[in-house]
N, C-alpha and C. Protein backbone atom coordinates (compact mmCIF):
# COMPACT_ATOMS: atom_id res chain seq x y z
N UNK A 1 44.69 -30.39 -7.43
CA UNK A 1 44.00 -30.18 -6.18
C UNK A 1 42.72 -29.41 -6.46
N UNK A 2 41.53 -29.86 -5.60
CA UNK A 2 40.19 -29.43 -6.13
C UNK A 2 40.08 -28.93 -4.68
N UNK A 3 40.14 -27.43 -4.63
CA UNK A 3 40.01 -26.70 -3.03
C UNK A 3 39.55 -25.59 -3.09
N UNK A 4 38.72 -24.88 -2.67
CA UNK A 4 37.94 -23.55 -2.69
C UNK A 4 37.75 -23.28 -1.56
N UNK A 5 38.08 -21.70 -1.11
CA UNK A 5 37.90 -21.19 0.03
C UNK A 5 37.04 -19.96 -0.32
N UNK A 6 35.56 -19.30 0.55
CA UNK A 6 35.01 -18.68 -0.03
C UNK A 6 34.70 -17.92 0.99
N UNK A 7 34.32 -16.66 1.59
CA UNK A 7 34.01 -15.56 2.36
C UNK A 7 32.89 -14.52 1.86
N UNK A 8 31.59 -14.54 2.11
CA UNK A 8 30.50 -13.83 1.53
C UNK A 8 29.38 -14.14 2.13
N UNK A 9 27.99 -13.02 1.55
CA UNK A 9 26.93 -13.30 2.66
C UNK A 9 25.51 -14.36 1.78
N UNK A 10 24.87 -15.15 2.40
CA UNK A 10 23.81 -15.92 1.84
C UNK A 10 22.47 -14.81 1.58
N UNK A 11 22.43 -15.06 0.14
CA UNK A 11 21.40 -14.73 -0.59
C UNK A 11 20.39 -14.49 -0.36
N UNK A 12 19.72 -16.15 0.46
CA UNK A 12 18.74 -16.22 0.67
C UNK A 12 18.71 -17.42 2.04
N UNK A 13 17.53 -17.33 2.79
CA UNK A 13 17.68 -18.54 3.95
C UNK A 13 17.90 -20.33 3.04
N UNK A 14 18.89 -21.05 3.70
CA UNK A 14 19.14 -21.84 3.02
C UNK A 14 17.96 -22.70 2.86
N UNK A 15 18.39 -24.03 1.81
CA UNK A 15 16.87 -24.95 1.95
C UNK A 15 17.22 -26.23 2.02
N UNK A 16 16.55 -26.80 3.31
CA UNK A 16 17.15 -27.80 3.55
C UNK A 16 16.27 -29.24 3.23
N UNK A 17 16.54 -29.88 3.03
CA UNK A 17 15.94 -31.52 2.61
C UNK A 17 16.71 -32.83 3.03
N UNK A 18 15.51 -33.63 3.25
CA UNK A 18 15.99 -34.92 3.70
C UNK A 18 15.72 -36.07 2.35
N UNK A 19 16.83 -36.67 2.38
CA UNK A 19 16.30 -37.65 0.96
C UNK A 19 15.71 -38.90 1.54
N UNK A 20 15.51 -39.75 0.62
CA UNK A 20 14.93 -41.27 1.10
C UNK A 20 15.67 -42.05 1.69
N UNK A 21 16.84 -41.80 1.30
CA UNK A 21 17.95 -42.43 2.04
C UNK A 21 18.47 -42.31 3.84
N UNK A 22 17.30 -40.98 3.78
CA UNK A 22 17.65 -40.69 5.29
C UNK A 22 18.69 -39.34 5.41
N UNK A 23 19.72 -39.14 4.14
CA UNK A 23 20.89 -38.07 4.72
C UNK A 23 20.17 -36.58 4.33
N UNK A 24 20.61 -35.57 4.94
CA UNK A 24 20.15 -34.51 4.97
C UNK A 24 21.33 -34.40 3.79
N UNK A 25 20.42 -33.26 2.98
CA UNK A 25 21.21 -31.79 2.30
C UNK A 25 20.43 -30.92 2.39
N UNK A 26 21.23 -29.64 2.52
CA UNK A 26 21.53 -27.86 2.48
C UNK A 26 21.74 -27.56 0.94
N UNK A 27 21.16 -26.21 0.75
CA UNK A 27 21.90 -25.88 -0.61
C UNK A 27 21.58 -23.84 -0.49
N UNK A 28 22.14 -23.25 -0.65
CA UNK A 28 22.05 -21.88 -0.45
C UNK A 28 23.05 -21.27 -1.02
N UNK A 29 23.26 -19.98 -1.05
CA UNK A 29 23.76 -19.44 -2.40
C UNK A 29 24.56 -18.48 -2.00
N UNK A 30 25.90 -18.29 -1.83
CA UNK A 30 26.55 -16.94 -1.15
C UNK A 30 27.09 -16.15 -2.07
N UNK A 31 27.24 -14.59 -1.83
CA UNK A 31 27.19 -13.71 -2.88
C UNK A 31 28.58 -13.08 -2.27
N UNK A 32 29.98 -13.30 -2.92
CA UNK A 32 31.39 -12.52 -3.28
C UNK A 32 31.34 -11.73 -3.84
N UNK A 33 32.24 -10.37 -3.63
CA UNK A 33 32.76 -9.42 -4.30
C UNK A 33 33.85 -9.39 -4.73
N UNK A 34 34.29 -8.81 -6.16
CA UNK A 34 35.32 -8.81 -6.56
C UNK A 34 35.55 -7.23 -7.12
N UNK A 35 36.78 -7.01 -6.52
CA UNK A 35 37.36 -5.41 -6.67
C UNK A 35 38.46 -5.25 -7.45
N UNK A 36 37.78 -4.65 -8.54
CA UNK A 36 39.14 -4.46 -9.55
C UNK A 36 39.86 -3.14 -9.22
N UNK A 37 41.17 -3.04 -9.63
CA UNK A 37 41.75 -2.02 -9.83
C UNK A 37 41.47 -0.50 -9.92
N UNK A 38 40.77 -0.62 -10.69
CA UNK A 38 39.86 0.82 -10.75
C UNK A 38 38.87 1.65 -10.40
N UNK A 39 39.22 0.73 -8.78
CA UNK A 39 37.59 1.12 -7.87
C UNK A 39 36.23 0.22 -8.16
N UNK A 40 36.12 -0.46 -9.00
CA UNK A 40 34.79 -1.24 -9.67
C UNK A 40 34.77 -2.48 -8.71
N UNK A 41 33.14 -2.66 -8.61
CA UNK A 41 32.98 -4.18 -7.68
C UNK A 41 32.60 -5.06 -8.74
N UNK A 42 32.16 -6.21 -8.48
CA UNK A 42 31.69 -6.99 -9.42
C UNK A 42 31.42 -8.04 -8.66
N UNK A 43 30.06 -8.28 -8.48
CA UNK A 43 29.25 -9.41 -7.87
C UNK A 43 29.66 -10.89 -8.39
N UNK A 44 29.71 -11.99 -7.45
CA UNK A 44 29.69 -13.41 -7.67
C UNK A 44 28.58 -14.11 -7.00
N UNK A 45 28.20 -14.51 -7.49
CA UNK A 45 27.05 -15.82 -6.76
C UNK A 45 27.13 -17.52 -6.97
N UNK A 46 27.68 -17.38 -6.37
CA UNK A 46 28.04 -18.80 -5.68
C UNK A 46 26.62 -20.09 -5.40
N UNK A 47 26.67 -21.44 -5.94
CA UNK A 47 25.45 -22.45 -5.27
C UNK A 47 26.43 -22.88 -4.56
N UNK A 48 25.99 -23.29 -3.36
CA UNK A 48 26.67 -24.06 -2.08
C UNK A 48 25.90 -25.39 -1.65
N UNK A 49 26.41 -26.68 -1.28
CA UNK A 49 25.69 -27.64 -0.97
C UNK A 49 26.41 -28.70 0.29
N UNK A 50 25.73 -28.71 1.37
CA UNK A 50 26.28 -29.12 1.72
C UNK A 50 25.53 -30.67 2.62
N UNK A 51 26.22 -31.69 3.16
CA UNK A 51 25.36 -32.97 3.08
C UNK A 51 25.42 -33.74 4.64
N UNK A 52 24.38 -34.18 4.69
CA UNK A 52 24.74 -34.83 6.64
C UNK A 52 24.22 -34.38 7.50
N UNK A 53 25.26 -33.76 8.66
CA UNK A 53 25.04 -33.38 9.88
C UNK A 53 25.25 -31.75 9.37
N UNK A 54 26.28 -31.29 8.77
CA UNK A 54 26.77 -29.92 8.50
C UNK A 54 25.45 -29.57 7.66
N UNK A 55 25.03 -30.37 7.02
CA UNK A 55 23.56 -29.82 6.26
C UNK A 55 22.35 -29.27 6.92
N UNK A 56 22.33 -30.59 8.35
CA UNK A 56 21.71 -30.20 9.20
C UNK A 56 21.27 -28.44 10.29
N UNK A 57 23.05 -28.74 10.67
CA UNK A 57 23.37 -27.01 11.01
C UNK A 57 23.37 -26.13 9.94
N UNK A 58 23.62 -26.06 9.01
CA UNK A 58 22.91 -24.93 8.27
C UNK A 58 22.12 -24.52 8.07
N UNK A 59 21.27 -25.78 7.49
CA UNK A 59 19.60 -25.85 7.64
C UNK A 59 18.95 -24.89 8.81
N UNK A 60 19.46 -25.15 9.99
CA UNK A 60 19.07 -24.65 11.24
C UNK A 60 19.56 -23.23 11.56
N UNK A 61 20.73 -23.46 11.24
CA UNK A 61 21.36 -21.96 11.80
C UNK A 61 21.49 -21.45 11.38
N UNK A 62 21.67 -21.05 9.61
CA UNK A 62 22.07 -20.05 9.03
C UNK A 62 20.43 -19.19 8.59
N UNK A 63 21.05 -17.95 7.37
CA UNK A 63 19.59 -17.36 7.51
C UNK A 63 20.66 -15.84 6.61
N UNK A 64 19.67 -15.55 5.61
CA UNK A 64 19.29 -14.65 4.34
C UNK A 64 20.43 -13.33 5.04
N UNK A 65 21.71 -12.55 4.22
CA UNK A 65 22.78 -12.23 4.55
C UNK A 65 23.19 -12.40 5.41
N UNK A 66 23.44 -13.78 6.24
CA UNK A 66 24.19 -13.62 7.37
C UNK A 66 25.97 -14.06 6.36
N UNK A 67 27.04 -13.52 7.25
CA UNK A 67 28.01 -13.77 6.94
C UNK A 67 29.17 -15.24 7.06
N UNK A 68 29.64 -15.96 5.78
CA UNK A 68 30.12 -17.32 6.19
C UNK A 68 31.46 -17.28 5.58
N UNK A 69 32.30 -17.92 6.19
CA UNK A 69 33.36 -18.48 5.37
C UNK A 69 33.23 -20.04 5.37
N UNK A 70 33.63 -20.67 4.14
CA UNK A 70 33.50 -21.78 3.67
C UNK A 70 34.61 -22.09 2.88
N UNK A 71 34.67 -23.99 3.46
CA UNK A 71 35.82 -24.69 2.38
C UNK A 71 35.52 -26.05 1.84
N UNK A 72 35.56 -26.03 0.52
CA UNK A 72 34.64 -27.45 -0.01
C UNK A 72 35.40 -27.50 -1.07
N UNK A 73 34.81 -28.08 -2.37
CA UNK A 73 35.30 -28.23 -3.48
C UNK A 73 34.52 -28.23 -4.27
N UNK A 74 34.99 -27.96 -5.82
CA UNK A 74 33.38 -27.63 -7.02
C UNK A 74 33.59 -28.87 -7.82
N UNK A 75 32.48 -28.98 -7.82
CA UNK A 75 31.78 -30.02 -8.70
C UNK A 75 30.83 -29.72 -9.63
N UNK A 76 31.01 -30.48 -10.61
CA UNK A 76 30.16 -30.17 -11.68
C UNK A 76 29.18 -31.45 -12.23
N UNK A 77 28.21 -31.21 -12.04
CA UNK A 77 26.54 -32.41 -12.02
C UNK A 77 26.29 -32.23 -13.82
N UNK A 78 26.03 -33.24 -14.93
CA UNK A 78 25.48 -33.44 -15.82
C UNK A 78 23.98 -34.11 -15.83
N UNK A 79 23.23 -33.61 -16.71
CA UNK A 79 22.40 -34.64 -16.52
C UNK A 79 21.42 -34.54 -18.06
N UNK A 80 20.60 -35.09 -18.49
CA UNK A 80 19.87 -34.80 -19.64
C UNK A 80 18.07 -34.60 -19.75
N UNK A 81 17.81 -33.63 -19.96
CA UNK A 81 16.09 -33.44 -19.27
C UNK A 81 15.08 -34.35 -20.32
N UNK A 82 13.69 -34.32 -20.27
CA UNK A 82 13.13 -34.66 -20.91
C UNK A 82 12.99 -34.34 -22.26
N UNK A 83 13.48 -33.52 -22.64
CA UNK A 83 13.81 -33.38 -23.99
C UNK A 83 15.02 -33.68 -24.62
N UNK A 84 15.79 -34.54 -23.89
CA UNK A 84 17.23 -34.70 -24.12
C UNK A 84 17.91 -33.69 -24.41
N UNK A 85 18.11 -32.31 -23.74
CA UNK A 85 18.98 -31.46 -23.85
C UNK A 85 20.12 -31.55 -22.33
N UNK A 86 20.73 -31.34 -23.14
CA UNK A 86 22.28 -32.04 -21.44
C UNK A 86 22.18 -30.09 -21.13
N UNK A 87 22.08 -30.94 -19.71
CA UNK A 87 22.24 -29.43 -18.75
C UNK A 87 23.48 -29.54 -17.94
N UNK A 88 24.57 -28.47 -17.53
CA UNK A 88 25.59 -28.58 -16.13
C UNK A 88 25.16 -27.60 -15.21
N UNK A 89 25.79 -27.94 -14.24
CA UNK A 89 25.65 -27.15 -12.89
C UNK A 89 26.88 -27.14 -11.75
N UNK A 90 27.47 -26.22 -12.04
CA UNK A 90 28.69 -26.60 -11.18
C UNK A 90 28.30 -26.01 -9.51
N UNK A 91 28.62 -26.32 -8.64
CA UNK A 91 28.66 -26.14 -7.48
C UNK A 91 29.29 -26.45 -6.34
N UNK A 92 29.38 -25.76 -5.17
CA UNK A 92 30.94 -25.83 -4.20
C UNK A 92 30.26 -26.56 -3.06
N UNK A 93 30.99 -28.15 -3.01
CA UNK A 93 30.11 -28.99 -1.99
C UNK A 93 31.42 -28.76 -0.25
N UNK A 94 30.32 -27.89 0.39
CA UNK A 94 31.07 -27.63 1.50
C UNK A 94 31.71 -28.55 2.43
N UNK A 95 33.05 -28.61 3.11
CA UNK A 95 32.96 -29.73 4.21
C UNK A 95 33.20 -29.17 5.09
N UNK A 96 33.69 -27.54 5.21
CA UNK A 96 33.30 -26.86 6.52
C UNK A 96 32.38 -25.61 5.77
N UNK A 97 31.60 -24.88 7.00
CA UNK A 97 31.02 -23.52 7.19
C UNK A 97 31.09 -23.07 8.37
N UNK A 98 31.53 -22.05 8.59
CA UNK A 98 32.32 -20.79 9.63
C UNK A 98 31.06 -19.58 9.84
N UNK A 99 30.03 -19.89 10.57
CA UNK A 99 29.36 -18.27 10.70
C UNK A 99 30.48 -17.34 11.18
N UNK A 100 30.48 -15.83 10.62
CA UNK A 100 31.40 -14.76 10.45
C UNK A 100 30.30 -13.77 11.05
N UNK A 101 29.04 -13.40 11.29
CA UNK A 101 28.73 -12.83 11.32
C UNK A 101 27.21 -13.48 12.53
N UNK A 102 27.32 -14.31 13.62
CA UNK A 102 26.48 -14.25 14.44
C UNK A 102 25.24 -15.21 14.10
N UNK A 103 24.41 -15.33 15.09
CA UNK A 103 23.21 -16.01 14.92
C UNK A 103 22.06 -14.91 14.05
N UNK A 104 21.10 -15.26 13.86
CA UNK A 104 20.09 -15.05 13.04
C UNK A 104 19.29 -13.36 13.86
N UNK A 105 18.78 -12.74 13.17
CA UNK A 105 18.44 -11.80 14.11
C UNK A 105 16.72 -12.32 14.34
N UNK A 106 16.40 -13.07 13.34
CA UNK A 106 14.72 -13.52 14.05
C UNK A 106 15.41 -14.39 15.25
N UNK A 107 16.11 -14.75 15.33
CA UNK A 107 16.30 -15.64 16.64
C UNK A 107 16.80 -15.35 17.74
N UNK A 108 17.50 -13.95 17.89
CA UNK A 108 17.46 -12.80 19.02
C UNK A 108 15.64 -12.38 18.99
N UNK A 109 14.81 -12.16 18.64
CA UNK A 109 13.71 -11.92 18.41
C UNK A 109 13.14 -12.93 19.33
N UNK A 110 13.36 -14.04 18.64
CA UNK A 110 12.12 -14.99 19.51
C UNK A 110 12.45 -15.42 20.71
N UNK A 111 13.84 -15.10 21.32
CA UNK A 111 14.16 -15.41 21.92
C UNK A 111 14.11 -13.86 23.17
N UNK A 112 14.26 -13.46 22.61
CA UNK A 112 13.65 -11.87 24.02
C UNK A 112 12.37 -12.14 23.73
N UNK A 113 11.12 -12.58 22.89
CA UNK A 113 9.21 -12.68 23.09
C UNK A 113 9.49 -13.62 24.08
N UNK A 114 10.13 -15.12 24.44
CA UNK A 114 10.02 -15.58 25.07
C UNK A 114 10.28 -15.79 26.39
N UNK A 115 11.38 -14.52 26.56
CA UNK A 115 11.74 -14.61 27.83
C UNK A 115 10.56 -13.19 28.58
N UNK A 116 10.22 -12.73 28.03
CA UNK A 116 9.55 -11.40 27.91
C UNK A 116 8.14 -11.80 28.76
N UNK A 117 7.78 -13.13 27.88
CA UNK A 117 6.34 -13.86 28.56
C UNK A 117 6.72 -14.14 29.47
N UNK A 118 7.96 -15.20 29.90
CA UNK A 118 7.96 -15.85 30.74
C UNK A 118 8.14 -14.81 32.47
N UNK A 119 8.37 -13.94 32.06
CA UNK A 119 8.62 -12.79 33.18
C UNK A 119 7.42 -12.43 33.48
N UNK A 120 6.71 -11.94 32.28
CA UNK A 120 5.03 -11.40 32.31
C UNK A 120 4.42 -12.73 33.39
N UNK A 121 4.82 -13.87 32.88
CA UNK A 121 3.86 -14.96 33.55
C UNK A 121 4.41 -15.65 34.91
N UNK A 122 5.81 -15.49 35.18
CA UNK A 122 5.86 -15.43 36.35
C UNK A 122 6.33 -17.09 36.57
N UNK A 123 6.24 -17.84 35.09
CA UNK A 123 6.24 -19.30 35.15
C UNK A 123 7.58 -19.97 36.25
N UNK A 124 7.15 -21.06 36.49
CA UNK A 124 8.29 -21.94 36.92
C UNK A 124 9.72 -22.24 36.11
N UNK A 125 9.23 -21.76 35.05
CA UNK A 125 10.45 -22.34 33.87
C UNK A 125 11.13 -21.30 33.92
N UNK A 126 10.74 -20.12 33.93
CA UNK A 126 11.68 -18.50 34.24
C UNK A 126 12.73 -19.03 35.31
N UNK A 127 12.08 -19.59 36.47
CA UNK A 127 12.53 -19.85 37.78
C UNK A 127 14.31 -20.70 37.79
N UNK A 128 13.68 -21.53 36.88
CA UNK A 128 14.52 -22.70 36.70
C UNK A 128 15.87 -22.03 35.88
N UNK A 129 15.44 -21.67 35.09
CA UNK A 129 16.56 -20.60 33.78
C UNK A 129 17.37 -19.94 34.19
N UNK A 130 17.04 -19.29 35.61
CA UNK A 130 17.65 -18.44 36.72
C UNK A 130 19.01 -18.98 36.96
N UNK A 131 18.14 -20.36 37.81
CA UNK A 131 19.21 -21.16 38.31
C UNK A 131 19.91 -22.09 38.05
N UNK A 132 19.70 -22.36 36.04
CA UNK A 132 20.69 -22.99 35.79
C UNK A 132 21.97 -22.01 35.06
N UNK A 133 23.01 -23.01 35.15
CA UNK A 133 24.46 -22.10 34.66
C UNK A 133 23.96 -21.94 33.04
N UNK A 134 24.87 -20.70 32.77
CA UNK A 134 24.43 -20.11 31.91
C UNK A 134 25.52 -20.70 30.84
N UNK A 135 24.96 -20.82 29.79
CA UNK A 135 26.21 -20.81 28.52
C UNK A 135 26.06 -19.84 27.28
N UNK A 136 27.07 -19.48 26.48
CA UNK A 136 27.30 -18.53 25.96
C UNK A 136 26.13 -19.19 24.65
N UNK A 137 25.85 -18.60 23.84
CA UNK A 137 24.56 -19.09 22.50
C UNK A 137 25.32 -19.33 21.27
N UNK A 138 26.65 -19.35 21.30
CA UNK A 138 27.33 -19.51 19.87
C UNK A 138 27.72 -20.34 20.62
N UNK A 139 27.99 -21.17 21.70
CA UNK A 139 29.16 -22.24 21.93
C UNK A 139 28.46 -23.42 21.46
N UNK A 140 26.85 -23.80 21.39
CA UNK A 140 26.35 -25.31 21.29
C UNK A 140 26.82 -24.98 19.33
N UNK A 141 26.59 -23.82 18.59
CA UNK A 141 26.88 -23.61 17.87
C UNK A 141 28.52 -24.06 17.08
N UNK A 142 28.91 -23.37 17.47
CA UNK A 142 30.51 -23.92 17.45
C UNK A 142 30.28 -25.16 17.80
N UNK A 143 30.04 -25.86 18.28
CA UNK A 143 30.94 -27.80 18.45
C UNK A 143 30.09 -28.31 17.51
N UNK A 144 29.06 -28.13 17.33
CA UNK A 144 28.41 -28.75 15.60
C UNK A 144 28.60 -28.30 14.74
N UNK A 145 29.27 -27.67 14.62
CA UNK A 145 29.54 -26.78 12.90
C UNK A 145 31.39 -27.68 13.00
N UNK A 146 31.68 -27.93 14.16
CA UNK A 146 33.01 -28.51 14.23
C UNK A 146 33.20 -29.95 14.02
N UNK A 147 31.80 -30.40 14.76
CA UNK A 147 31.49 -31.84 14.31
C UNK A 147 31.31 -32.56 13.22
């Protein structure tokens, strides 16, 4: 059985790409701790990749230590460079990711500048925002990370 379950925070904001083929991939890097016995930590860094629609939401939603749990499997890529030296790369291709730790904090940010104007300005669209029902900001979240 090829199964990995992983709990830790991203490195760095992920990076996302579209190939020619049309499918999206994600690839970003989450950093585990490991606690030995004797009080000592010991850092892991993890490559993560993930492909599709879930590539998509990452791409979008995740962002530089936020907290994830993840379950995929590792794989290991060969290949041989221009000098014919064979390189590997093993890496954990996700088929779920779990934010553990919330949306992005630039995106609480842009999201109070914008409501901030829209008050300053008095717009129609404030108006409207009022009076539509409200939904919680992790729920559109949750059903695509589920999808």
């Amino acid at each position: 059985m090829n199964k990995v379950l992983l709990a830790g925070r991203l490195t760095r904001d992920p990076e996302m790409r579209a190939l020619a083929s049309g499918k999206h991939v994600t690839q970003f890097t989450v950093a585990t701790t490991e606690y030995a016995g004797n009080g000592k930590e010991r850092g892991e860094f993890h490559n993560v990749v993930t492909w599709d629609r879930l590539a998509e939401v990452c791409g979008r939603y995740l962002g530089k230590a936020q907290q994830v749990a993840l379950e995929g499997r590792l794989q290991t890529r060969t290949w041989d460079d221009d000098k014919g030296l064979r390189h590997w790369k093993t890496e954990i291709v996700a088929n779920s990711v779990e934010m553990l730790s919330g949306r992005k904090k630039k995106d609480y940010a842009a999201e109070s500048a914008a409501e901030a104007i829209e008050t300053v300005a008095g717009t129609p669209a404030a108006a409207e925002d009022a009076e539509a029902p409200s939904v919680p900001a992790d729920e559109p979240i949750a059903e695509e990370l589920a999808a």
